[in-house]
PDB file of N, CA and C in Angstrom:
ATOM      1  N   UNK A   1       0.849  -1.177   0.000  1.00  0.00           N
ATOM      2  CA  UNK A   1       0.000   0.000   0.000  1.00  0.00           C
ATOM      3  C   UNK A   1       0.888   1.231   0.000  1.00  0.00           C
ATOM      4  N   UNK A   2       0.411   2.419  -0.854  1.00  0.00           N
ATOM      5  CA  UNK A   2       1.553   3.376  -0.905  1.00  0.00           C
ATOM      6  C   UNK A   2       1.126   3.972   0.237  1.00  0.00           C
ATOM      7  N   UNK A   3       1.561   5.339   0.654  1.00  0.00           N
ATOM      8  CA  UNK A   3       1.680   6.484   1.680  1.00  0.00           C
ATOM      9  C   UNK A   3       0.443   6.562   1.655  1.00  0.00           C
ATOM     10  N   UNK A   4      -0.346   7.454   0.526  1.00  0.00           N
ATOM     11  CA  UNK A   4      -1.576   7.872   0.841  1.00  0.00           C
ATOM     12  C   UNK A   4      -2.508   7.490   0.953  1.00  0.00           C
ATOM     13  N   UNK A   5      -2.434   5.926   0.248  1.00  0.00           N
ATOM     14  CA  UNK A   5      -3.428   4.907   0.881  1.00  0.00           C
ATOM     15  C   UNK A   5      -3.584   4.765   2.326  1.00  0.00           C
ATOM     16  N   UNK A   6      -2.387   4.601   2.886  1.00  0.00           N
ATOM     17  CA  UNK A   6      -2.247   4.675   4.125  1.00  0.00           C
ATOM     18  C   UNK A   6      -2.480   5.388   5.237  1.00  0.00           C
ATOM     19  N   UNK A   7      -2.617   6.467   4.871  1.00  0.00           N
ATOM     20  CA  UNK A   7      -2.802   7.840   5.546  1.00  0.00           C
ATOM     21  C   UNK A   7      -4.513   7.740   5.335  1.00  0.00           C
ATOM     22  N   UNK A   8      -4.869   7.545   4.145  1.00  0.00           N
ATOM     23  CA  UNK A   8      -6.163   7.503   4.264  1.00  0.00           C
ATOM     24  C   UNK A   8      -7.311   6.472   4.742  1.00  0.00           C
ATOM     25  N   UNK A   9      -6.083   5.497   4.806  1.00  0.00           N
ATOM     26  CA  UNK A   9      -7.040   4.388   5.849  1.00  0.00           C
ATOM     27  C   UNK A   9      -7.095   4.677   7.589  1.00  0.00           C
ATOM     28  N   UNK A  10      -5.860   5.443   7.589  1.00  0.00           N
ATOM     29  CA  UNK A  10      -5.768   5.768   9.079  1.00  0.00           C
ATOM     30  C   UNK A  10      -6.970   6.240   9.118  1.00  0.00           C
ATOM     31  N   UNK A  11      -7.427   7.640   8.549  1.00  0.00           N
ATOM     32  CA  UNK A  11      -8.150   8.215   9.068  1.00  0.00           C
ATOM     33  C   UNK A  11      -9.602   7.944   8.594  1.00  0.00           C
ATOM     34  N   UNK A  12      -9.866   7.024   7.662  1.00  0.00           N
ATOM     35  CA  UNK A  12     -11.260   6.075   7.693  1.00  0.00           C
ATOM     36  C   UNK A  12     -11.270   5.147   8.801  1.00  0.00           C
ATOM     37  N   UNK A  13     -10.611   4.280   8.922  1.00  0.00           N
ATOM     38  CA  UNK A  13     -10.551   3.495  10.387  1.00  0.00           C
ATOM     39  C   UNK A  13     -10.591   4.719  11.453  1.00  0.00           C
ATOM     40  N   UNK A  14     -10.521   5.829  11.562  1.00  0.00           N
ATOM     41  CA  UNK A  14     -10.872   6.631  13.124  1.00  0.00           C
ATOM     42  C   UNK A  14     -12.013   7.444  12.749  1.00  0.00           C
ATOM     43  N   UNK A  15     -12.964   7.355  11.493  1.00  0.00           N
ATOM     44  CA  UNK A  15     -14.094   7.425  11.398  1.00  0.00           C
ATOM     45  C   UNK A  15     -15.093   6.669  11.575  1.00  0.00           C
ATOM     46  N   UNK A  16     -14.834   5.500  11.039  1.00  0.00           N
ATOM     47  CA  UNK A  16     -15.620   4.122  11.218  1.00  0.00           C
ATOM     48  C   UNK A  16     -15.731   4.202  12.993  1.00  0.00           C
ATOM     49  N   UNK A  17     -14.646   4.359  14.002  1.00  0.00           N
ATOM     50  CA  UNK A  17     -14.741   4.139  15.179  1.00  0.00           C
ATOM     51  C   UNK A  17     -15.477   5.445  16.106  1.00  0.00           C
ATOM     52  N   UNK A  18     -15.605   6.541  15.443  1.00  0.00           N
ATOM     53  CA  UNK A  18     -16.586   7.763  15.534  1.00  0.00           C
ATOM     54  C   UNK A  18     -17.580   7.572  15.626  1.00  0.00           C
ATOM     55  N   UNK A  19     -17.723   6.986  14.473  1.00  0.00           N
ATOM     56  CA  UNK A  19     -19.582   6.900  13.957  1.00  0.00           C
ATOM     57  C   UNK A  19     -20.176   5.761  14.375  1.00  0.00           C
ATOM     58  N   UNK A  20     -19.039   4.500  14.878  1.00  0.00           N
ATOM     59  CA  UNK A  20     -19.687   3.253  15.059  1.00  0.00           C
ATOM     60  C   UNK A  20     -20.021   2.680  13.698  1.00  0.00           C
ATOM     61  N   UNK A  21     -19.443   2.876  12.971  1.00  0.00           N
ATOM     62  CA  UNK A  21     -19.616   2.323  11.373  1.00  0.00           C
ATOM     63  C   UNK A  21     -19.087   0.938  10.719  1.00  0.00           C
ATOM     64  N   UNK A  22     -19.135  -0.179  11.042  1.00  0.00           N
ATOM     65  CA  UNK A  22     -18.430  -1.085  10.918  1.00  0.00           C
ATOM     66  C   UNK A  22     -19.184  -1.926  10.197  1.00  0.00           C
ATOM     67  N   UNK A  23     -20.330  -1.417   9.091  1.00  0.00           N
ATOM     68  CA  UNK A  23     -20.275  -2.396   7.869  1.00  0.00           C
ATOM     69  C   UNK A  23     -19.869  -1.573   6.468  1.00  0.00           C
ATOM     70  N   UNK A  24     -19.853  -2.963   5.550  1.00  0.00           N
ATOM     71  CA  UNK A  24     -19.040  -2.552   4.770  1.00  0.00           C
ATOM     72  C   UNK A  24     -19.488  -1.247   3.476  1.00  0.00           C
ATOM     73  N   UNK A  25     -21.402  -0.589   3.841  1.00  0.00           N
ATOM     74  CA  UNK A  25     -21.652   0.236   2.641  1.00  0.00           C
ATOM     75  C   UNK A  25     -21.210   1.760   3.817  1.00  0.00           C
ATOM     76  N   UNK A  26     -21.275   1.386   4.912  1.00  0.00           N
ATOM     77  CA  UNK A  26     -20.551   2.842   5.628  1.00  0.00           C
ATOM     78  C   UNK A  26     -19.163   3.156   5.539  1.00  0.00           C
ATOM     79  N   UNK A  27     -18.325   1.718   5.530  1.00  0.00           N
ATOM     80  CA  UNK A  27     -16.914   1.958   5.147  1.00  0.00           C
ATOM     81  C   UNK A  27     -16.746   2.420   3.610  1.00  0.00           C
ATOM     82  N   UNK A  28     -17.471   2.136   2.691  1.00  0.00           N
ATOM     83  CA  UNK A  28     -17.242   2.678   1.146  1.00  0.00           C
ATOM     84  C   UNK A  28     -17.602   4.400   1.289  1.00  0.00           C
ATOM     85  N   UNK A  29     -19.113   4.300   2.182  1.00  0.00           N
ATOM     86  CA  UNK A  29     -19.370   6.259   2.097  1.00  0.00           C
ATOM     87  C   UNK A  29     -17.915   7.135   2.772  1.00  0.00           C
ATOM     88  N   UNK A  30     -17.342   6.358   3.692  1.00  0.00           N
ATOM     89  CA  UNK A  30     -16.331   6.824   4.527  1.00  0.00           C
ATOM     90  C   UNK A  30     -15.440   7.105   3.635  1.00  0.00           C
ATOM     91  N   UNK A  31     -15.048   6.200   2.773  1.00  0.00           N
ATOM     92  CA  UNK A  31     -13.844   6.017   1.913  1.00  0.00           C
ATOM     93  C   UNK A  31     -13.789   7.180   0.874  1.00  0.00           C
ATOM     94  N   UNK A  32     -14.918   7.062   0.434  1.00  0.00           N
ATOM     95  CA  UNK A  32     -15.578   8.813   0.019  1.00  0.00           C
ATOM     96  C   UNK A  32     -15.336   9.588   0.452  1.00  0.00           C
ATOM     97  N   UNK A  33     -15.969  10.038   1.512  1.00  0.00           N
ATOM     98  CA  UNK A  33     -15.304  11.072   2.290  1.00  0.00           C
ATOM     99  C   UNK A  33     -14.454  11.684   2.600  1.00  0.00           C
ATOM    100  N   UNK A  34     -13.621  10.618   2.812  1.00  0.00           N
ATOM    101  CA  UNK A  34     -12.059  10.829   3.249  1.00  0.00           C
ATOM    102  C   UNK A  34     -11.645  11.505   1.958  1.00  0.00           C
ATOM    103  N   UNK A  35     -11.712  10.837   0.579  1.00  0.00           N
ATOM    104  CA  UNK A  35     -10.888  11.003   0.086  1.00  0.00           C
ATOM    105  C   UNK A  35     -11.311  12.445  -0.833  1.00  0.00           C
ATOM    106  N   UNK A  36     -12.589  12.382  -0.512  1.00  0.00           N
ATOM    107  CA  UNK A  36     -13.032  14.085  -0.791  1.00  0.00           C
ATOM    108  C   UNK A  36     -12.544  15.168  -0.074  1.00  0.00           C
ATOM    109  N   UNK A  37     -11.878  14.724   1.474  1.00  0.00           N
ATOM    110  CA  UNK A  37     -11.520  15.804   2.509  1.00  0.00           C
ATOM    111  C   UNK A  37     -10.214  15.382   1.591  1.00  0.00           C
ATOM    112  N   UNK A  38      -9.514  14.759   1.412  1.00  0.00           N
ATOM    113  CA  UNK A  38      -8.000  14.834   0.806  1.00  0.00           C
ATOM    114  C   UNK A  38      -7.897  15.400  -0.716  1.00  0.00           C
ATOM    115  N   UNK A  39      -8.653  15.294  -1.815  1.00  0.00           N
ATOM    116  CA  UNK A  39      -8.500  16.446  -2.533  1.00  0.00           C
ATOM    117  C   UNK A  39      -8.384  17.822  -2.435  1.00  0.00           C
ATOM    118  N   UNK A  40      -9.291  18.250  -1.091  1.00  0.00           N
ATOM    119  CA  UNK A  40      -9.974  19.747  -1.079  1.00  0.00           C
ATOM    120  C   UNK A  40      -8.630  20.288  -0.418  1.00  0.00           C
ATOM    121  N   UNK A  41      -8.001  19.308   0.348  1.00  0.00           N
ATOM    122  CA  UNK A  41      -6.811  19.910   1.155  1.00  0.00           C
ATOM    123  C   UNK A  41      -5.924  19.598   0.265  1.00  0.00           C
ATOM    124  N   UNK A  42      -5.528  18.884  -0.892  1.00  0.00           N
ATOM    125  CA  UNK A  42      -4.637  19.365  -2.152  1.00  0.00           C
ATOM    126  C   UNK A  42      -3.159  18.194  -1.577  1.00  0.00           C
ATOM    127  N   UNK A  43      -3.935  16.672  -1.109  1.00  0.00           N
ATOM    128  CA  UNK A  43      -3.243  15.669  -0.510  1.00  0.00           C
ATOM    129  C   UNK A  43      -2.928  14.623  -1.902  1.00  0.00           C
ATOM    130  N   UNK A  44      -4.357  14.857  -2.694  1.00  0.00           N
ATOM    131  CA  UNK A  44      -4.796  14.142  -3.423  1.00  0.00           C
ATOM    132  C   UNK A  44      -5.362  14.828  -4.883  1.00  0.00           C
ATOM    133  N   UNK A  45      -5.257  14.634  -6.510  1.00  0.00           N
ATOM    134  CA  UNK A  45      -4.731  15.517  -7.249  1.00  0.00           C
ATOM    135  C   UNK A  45      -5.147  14.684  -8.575  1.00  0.00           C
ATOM    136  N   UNK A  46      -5.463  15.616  -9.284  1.00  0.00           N
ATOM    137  CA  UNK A  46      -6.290  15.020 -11.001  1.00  0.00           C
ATOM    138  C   UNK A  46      -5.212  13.561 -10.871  1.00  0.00           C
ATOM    139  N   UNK A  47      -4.100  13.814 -10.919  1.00  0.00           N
ATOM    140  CA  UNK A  47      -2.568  12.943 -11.394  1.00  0.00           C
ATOM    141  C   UNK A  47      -2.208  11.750 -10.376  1.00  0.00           C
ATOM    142  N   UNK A  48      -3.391  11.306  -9.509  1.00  0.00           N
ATOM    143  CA  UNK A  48      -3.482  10.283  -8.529  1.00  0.00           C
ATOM    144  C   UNK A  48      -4.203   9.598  -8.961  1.00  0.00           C
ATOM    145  N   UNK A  49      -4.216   7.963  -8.996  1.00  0.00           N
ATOM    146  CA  UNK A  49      -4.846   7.190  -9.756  1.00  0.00           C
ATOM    147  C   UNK A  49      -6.077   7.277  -8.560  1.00  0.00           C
ATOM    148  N   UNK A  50      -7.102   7.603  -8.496  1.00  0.00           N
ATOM    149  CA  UNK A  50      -8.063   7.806  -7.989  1.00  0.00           C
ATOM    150  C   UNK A  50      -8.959   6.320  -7.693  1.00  0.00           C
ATOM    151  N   UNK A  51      -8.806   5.956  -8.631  1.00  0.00           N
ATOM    152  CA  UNK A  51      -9.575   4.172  -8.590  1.00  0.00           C
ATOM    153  C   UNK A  51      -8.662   3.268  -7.979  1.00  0.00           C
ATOM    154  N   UNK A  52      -7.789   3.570  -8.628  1.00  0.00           N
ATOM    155  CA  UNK A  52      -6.684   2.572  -7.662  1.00  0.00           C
ATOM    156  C   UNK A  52      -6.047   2.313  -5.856  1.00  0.00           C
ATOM    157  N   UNK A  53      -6.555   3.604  -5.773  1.00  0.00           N
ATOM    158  CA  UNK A  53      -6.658   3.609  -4.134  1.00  0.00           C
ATOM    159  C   UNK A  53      -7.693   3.039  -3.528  1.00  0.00           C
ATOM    160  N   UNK A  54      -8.329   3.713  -4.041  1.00  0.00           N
ATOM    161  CA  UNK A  54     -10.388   2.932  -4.034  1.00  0.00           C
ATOM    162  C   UNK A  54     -10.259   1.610  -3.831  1.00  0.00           C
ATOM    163  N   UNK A  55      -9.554   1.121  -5.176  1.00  0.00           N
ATOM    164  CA  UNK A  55      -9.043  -0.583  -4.849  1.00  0.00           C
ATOM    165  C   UNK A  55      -8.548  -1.323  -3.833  1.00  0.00           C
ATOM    166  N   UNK A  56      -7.597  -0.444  -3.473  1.00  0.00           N
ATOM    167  CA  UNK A  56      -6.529  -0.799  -2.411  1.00  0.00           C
ATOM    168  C   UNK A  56      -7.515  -0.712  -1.126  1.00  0.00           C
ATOM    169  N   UNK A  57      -8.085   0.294  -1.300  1.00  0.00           N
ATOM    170  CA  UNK A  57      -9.174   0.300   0.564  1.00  0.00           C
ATOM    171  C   UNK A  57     -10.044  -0.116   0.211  1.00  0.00           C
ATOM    172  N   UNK A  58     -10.837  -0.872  -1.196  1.00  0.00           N
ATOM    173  CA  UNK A  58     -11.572  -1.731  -0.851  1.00  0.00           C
ATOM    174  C   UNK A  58     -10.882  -3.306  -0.096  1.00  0.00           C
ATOM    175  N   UNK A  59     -10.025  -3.457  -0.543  1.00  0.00           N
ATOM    176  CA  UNK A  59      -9.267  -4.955  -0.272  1.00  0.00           C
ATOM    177  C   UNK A  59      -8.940  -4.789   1.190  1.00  0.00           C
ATOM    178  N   UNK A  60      -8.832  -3.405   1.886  1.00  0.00           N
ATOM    179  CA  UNK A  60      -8.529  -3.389   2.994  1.00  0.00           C
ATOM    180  C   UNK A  60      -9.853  -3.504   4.074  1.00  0.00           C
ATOM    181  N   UNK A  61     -10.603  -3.442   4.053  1.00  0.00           N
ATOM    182  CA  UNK A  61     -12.155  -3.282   4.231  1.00  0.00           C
ATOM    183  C   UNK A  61     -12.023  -4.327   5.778  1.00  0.00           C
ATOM    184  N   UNK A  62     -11.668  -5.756   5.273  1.00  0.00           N
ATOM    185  CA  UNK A  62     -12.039  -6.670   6.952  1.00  0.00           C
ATOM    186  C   UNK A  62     -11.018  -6.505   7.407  1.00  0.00           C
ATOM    187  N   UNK A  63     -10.333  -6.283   7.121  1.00  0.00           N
ATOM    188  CA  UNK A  63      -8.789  -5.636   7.650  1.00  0.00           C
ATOM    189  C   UNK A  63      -9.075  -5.258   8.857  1.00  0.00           C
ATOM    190  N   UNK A  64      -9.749  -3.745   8.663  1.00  0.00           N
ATOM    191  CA  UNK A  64      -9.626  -2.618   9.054  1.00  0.00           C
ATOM    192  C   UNK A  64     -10.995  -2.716  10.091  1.00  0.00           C
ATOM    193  N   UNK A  65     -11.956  -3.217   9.712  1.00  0.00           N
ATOM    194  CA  UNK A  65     -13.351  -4.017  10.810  1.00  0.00           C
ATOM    195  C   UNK A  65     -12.679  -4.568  11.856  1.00  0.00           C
ATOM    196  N   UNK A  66     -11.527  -5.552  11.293  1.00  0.00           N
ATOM    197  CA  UNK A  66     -11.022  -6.554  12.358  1.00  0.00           C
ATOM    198  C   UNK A  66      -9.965  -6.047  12.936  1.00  0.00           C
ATOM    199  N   UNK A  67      -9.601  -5.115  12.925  1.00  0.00           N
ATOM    200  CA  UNK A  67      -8.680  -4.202  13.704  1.00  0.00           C
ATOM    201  C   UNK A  67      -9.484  -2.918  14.538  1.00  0.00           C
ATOM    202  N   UNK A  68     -10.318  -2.821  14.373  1.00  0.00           N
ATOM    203  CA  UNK A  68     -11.258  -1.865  15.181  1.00  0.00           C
ATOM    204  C   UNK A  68     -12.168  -2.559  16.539  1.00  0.00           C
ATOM    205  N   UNK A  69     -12.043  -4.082  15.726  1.00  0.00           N
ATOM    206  CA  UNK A  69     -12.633  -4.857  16.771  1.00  0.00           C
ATOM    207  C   UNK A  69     -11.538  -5.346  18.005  1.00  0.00           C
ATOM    208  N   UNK A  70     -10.761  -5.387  17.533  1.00  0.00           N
ATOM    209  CA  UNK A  70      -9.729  -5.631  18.477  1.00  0.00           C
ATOM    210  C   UNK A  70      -9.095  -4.780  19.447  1.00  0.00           C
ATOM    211  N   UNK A  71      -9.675  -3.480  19.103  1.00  0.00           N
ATOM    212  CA  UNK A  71      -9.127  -2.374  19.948  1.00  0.00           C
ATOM    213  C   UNK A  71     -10.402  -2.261  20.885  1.00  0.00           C
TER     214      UNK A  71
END
């Protein structure tokens, strides 16, 4: 996973644990989110494969359930 995948799962996993969000069509709106707050702040950029991260935090999805559960 590169950097900003990473960065942006951090901070979907400490949304999911905000909201109490721990299925998987709240983790996709989240994933949204996030990555709408990371364009606007200029993290994230026309020249970022945009789907391909998407990819990457979809695959991360029980991951990130099963690490929230554990905390």
């Amino acid at each position: 996973m590169d950097i900003i995948s990473a960065e942006i799962l951090l901070l979907v996993k400490k949304k999911m644990a905000e909201q109490g969000a721990y299925d998987r069509n709240s983790y996709d709106l989240i994933v949204e989110e996030v990555i709408d707050y990371f364009k606007e702040k200029g993290k994230l950029t026309d020249e970022d494969n945009e789907q391909f991260i998407k990819d990457q935090l979809a695959e991360m999805f029980e991951a990130a359930k099963n690490n929230l559960a554990d905390e």
